[in-house]
N, C-alpha and C. Protein backbone atom coordinates (compact mmCIF):
# COMPACT_ATOMS: atom_id res chain seq x y z
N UNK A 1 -3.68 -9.66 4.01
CA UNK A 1 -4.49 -8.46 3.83
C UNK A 1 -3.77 -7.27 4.44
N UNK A 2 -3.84 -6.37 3.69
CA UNK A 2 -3.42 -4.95 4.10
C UNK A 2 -4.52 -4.02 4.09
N UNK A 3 -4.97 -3.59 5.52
CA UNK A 3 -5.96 -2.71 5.36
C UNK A 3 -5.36 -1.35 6.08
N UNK A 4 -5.76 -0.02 5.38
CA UNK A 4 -5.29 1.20 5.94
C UNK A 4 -6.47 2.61 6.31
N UNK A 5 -6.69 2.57 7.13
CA UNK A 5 -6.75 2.44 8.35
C UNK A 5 -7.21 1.39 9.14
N UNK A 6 -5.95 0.84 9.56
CA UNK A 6 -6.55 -0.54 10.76
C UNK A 6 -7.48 -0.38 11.40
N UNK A 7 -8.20 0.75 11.99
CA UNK A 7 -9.39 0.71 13.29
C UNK A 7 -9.28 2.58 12.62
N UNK A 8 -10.85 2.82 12.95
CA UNK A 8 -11.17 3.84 12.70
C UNK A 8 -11.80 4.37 11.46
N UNK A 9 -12.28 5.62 11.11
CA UNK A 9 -13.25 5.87 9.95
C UNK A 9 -12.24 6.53 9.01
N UNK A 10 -10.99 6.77 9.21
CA UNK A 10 -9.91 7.72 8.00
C UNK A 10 -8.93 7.43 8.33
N UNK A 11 -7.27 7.61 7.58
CA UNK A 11 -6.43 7.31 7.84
C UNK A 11 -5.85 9.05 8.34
N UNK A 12 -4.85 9.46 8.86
CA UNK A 12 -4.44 10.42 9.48
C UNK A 12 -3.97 11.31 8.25
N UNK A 13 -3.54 12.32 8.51
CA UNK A 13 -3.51 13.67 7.94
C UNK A 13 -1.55 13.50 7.75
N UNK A 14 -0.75 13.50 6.95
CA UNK A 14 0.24 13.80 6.69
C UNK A 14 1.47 12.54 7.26
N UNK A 15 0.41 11.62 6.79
CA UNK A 15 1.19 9.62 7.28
C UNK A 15 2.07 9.60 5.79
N UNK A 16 3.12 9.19 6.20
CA UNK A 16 4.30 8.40 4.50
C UNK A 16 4.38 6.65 5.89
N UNK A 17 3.96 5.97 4.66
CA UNK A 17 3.32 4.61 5.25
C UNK A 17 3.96 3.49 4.62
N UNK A 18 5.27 2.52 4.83
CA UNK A 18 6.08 1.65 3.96
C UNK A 18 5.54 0.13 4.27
N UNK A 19 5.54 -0.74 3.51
CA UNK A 19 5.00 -2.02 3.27
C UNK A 19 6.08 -3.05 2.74
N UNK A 20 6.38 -3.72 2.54
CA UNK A 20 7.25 -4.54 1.53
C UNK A 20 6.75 -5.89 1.95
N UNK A 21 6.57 -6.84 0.80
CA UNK A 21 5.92 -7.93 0.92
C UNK A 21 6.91 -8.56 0.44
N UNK A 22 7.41 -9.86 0.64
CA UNK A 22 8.62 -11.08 -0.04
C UNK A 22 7.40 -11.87 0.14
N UNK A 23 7.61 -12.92 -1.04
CA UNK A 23 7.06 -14.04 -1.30
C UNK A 23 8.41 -15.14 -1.36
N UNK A 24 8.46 -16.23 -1.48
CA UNK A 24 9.42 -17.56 -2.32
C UNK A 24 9.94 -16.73 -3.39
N UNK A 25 11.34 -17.39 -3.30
CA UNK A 25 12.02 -16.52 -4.42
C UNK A 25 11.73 -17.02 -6.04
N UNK A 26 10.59 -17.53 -6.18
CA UNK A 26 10.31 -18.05 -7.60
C UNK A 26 9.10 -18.05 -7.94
N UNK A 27 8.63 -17.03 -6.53
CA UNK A 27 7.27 -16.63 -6.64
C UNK A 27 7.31 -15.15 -7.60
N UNK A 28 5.83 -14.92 -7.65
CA UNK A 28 5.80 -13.16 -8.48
C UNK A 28 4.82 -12.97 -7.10
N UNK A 29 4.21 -12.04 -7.02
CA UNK A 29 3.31 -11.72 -6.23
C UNK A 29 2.16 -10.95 -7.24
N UNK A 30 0.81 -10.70 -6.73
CA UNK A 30 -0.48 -9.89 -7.21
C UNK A 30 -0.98 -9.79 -6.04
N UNK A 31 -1.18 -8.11 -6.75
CA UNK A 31 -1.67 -7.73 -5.15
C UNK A 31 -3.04 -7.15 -5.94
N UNK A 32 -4.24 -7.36 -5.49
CA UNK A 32 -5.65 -6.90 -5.43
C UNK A 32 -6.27 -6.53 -4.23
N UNK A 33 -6.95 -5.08 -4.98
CA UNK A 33 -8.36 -4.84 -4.09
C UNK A 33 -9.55 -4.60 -3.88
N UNK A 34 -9.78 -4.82 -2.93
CA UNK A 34 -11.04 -4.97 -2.31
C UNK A 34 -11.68 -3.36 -2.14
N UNK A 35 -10.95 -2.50 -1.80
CA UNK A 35 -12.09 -0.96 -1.61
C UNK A 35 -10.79 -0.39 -1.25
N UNK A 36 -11.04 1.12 -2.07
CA UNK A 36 -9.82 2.21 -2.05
C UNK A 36 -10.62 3.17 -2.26
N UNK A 37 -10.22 4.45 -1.03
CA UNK A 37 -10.71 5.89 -1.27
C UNK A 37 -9.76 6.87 -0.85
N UNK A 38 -9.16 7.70 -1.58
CA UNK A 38 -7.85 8.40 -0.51
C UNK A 38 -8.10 9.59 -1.69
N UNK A 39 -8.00 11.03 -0.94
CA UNK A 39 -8.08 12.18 -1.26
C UNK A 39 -7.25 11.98 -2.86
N UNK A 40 -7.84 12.58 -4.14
CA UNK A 40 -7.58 12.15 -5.36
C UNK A 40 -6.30 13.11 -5.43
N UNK A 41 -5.48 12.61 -6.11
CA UNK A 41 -4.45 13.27 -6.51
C UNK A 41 -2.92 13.57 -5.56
N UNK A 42 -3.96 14.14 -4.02
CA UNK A 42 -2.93 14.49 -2.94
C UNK A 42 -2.57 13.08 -1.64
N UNK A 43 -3.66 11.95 -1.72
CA UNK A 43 -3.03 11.30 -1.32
C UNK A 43 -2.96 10.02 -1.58
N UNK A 44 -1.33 9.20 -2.11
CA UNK A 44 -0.92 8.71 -3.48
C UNK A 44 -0.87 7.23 -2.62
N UNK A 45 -1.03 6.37 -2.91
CA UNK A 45 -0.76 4.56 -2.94
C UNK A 45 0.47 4.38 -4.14
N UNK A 46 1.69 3.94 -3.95
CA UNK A 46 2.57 3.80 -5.03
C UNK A 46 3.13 2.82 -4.79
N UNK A 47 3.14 1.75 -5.41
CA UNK A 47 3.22 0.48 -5.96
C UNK A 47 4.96 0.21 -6.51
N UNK A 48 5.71 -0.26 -5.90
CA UNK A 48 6.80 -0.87 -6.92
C UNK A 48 7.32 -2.63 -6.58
N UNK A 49 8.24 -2.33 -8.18
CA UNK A 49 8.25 -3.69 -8.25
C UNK A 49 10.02 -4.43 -7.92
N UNK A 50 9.47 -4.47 -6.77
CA UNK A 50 11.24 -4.80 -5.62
C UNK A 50 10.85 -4.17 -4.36
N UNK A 51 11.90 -4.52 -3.92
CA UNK A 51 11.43 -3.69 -2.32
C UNK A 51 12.31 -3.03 -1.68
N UNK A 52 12.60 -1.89 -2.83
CA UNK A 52 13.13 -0.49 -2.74
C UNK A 52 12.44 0.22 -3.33
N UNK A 53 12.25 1.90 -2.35
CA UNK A 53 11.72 2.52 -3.63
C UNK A 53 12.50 3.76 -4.33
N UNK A 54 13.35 2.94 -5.20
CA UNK A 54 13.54 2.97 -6.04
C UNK A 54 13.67 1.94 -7.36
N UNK A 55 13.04 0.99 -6.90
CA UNK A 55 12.35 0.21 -8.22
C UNK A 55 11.73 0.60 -9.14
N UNK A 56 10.83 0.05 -9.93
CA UNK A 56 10.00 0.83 -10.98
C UNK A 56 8.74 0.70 -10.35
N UNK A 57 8.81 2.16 -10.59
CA UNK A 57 6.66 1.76 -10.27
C UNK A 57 6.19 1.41 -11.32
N UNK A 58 5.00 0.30 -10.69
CA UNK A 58 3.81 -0.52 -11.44
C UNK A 58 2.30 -0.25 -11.37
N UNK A 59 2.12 0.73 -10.38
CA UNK A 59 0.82 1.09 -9.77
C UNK A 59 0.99 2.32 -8.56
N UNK A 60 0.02 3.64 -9.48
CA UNK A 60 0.03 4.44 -8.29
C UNK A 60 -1.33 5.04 -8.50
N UNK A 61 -1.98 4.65 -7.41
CA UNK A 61 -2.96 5.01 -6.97
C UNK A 61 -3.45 6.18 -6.65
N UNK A 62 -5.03 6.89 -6.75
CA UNK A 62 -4.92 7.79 -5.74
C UNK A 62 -6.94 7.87 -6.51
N UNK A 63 -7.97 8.22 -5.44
CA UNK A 63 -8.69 8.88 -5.48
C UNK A 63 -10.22 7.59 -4.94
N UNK A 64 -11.06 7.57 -5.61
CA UNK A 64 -12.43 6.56 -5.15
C UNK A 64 -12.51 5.32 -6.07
N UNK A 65 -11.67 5.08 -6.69
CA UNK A 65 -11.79 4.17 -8.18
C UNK A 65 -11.13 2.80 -7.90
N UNK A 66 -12.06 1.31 -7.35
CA UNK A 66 -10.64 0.76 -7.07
C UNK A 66 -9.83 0.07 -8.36
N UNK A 67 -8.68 0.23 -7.70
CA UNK A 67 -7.68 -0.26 -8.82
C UNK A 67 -7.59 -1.75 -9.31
N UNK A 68 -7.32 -1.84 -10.47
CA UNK A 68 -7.12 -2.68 -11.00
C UNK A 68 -5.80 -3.88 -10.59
N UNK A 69 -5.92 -5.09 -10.84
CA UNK A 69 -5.23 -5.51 -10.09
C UNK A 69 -3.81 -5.12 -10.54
N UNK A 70 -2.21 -5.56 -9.54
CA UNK A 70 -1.21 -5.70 -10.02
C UNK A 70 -0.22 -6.76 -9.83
N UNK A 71 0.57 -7.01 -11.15
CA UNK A 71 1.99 -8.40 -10.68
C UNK A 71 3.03 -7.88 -10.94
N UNK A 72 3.71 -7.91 -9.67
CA UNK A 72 5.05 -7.79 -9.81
C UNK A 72 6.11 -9.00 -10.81
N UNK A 73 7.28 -8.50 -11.19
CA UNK A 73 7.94 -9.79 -12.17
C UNK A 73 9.04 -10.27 -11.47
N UNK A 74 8.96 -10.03 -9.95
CA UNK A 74 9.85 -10.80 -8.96
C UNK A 74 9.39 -11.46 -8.04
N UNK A 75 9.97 -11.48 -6.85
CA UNK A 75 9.15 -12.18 -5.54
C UNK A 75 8.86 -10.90 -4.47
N UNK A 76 9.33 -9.60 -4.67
CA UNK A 76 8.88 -8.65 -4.05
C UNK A 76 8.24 -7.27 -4.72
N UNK A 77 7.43 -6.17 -3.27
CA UNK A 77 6.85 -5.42 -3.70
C UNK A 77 6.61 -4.68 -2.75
N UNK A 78 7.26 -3.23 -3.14
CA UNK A 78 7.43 -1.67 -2.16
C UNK A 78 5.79 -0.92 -2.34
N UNK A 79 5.67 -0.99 -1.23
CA UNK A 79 4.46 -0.11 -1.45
C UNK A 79 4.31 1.07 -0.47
N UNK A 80 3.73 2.02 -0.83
CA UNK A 80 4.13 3.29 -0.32
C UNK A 80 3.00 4.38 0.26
N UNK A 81 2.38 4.24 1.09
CA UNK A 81 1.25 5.57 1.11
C UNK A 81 1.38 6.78 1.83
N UNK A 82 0.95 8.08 1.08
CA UNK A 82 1.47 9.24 1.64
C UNK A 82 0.15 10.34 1.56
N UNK A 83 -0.10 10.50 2.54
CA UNK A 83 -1.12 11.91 2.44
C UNK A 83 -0.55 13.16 2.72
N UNK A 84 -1.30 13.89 2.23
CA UNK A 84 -1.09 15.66 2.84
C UNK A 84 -1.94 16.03 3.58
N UNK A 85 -2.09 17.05 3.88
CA UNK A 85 -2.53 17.88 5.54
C UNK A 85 -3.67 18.00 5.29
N UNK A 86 -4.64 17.50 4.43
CA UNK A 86 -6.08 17.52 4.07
C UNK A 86 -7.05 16.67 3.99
N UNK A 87 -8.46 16.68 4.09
CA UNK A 87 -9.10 15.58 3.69
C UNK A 87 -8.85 14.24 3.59
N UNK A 88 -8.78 13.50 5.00
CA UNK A 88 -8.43 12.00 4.70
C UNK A 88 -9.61 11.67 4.37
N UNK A 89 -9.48 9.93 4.08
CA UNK A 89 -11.00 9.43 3.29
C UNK A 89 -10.13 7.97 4.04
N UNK A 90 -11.67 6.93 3.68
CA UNK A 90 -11.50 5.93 4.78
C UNK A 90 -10.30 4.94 3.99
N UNK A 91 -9.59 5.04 3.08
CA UNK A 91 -8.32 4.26 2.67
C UNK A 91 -8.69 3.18 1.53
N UNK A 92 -7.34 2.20 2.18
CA UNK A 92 -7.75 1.36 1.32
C UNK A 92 -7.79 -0.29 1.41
N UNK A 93 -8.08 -1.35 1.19
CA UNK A 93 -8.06 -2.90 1.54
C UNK A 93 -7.47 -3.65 0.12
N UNK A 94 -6.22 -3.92 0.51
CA UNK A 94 -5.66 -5.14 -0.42
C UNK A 94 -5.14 -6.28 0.19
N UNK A 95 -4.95 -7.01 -1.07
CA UNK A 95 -4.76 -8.68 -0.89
C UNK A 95 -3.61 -8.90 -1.49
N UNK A 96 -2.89 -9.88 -1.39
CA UNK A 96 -1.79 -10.50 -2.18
C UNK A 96 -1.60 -11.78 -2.62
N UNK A 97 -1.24 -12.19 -3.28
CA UNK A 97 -1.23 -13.26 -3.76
C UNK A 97 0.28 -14.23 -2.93
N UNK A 98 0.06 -15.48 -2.14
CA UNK A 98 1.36 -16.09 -1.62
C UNK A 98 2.08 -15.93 -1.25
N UNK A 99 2.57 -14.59 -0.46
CA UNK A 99 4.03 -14.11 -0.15
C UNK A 99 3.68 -15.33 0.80
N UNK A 100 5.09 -15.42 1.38
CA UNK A 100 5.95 -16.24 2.54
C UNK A 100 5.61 -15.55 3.90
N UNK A 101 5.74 -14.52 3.99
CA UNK A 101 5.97 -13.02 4.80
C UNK A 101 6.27 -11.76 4.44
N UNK A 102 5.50 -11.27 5.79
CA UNK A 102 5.37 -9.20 5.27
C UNK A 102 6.11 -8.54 5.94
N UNK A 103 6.85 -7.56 5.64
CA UNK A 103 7.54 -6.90 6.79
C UNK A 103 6.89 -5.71 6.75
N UNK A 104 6.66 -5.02 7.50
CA UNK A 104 6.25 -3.80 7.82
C UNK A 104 6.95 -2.74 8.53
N UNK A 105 7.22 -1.53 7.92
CA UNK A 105 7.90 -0.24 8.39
C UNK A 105 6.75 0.94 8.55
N UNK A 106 6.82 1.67 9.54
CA UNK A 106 6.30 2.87 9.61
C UNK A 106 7.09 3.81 9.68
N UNK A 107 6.66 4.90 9.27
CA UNK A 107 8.07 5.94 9.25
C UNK A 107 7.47 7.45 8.78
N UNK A 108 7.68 8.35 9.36
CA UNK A 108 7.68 10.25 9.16
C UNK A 108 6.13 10.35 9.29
N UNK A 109 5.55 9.25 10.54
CA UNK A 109 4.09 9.73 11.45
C UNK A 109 3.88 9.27 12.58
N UNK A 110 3.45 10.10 13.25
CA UNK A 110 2.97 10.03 14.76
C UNK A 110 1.86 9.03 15.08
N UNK A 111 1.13 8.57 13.80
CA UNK A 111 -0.08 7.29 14.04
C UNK A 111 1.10 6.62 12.88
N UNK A 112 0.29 5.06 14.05
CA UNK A 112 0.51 4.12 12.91
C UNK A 112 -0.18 3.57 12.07
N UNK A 113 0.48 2.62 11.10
CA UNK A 113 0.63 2.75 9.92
C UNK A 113 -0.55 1.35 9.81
N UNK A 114 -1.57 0.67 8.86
CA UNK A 114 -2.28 0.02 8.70
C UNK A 114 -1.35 -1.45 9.01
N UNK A 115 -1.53 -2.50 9.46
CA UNK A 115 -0.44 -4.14 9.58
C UNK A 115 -1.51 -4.77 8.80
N UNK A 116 -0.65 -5.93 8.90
CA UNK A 116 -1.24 -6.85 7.97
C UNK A 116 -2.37 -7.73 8.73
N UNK A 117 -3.30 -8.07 8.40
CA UNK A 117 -4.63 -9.00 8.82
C UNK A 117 -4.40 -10.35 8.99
């Protein structure tokens, strides 16, 4: 489980938030969720499929609607969240399907970043 904001009622004001999940290398991964709310438009959930981002995105998120699920067509998956200086909202809760292990990066914020459950 990836929940963002770990503790508290919003996630912070101007967080870029990195994720990358590996599964078995003959795994795919699906990641689903459970509840997503993040300021519509300005602050984005972006989904790719590898764990660079510069892979292809498969899913980018953004507003009160939760998303539909997604599968990557490898054993990994970059995921990315970024707000602007406005209106946080209480985030978001996903799942994955079998990875092995998660690595987690935080990076360009002073709070950290949601870990894994």
């Amino acid at each position: 489980v990836i929940r963002h904001p770990l503790s508290g009622d919003e996630y912070k004001i101007n967080e870029n938030c990195t994720w990358i999940i590996r599964a078995a290398e003959v795994d795919t991964i699906t990641i689903s969720f459970d509840s997503f709310r993040t300021e519509y438009v300005y602050d984005v959930l972006t989904i790719r499929d590898g764990d660079s981002n510069e892979d292809v995105v498969i899913g980018k998120f953004s507003g009160g609607t939760v998303p539909p699920s997604v599968k990557t067509s490898n054993n990994s998956a970059h995921l990315f969240f970024k707000s602007d200086e406005s209106k946080p909202r209480t985030g978001f809760e996903l799942r994955w399907g079998h990875p092995n292990m998660l690595h987690r990066h935080d990076g360009g914020t002073a709070h950290p970043c949601g870990v894994p459950a």
